[in-house]
Each structure stands twice: as structure tokens, then as C-alpha cells.
C-alpha atoms as a PDB file:
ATOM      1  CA  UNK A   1     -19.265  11.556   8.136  1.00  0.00           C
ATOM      2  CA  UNK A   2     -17.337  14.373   9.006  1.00  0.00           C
ATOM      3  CA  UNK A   3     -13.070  14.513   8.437  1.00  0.00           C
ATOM      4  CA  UNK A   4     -12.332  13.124  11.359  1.00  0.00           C
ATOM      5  CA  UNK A   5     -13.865   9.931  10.720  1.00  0.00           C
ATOM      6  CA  UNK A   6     -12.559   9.368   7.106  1.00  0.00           C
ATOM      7  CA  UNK A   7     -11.208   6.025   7.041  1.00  0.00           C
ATOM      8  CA  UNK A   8      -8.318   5.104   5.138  1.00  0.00           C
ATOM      9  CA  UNK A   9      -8.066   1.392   4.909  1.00  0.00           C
ATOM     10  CA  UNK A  10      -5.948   0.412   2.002  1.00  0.00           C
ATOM     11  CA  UNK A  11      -1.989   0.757   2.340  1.00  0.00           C
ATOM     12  CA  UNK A  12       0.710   0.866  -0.535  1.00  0.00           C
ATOM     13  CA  UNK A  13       3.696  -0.586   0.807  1.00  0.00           C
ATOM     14  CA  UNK A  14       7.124  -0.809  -0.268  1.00  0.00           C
ATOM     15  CA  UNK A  15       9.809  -3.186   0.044  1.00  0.00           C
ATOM     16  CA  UNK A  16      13.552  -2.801  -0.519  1.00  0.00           C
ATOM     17  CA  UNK A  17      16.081  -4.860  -1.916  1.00  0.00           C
ATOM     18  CA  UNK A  18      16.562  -6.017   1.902  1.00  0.00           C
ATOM     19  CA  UNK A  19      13.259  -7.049   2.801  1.00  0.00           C
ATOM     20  CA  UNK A  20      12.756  -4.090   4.855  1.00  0.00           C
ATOM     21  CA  UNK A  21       8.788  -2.802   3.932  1.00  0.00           C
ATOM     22  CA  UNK A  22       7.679   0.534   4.161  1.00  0.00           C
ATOM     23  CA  UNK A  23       4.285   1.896   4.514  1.00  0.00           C
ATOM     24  CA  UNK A  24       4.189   4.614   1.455  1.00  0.00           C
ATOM     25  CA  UNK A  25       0.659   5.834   1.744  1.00  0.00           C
ATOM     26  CA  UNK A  26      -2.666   5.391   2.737  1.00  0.00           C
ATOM     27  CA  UNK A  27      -5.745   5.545   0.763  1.00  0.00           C
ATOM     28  CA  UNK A  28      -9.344   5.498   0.612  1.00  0.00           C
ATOM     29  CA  UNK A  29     -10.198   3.523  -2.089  1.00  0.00           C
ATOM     30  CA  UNK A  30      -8.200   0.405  -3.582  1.00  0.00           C
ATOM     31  CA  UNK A  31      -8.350   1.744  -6.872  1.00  0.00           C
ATOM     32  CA  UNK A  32      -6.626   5.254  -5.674  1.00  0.00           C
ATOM     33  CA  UNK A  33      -3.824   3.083  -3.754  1.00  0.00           C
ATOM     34  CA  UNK A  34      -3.545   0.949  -6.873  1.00  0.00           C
ATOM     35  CA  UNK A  35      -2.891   4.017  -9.221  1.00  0.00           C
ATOM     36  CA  UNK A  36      -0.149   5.485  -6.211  1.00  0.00           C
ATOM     37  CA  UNK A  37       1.390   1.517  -6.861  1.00  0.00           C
ATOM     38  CA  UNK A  38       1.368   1.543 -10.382  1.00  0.00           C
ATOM     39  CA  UNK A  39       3.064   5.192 -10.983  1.00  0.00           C
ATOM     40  CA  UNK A  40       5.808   3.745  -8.686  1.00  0.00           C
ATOM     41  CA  UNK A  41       6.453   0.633 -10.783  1.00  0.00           C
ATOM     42  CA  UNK A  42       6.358   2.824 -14.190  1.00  0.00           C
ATOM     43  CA  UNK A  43       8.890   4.816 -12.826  1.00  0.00           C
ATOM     44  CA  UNK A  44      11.422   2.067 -13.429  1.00  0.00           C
ATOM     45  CA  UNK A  45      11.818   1.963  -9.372  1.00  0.00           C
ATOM     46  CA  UNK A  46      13.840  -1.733  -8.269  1.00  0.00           C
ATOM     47  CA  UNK A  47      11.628  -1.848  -5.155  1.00  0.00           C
ATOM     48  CA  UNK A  48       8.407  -4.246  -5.030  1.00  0.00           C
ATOM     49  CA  UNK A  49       5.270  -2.287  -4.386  1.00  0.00           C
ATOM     50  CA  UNK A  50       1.699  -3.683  -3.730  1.00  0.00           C
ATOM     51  CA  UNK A  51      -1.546  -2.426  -1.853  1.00  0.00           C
ATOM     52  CA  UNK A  52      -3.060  -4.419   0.521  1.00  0.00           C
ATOM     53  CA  UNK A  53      -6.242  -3.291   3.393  1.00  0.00           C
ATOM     54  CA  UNK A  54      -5.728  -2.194   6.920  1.00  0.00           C
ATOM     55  CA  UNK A  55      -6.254  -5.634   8.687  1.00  0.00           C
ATOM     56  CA  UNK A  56      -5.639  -8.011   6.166  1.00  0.00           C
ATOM     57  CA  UNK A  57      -3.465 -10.919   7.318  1.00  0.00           C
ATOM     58  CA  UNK A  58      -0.513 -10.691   5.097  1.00  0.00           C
ATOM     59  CA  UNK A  59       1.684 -13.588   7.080  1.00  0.00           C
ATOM     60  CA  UNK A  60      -0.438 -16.946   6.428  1.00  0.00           C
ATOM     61  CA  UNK A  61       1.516 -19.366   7.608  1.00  0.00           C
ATOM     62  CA  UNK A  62      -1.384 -22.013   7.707  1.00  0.00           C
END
């Protein structure tokens, strides 16, 4: 695998006090999006972050 195949499947995402998300990064591992999450929330930031994979189907309304 050379660098322009590195996949980066897993997405920390951000959303405001409007509802409004925000893609902040993305990663190649869950655990290295996780960490990216986490040093967001121990900041004391007000916004909701959470890391979810490229293609996951985040609006189940089923």
C-alpha cells in the first residue's frame, strides 16, 4: 500500500449547540479518532463529539 491508497475510515464529528455537525478529522484507526474525541471533551468544550466509520448509517429511522 503506497500513500495514496491510505484509507481513512473513521470520522470525529462535532456538533454545536444548533445541531449543525462538523466533520473534525479523519483517522485511520478508531482508537486514534477516539483519543482526537476524548482530548476535545477534556477540554471542557460545550459541543458533543463522537467518532463514527466512513459508511456507517448514522440516521436509522427503522
Amino acid at each position: 500500500m503506497n500513500d495514496s491508497t491510505v484509507t481513512l475510515p473513521w470520522l470525529v464529528i462535532r456538533q454545536d449547540d444548533g445541531g449543525n455537525r462538523y466533520r473534525v478529522g479523519r483517522y485511520a484507526t478508531r482508537a486514534e479518532a477516539q483519543k482526537i474525541a476524548d482530548s476535545f471533551d477534556n477540554r471542557g468544550h460545550k459541543q458533543l463529539y463522537w467518532v463514527e466509520r466512513i459508511g456507517q448509517d448514522t440516521d436509522d429511522d427503522t
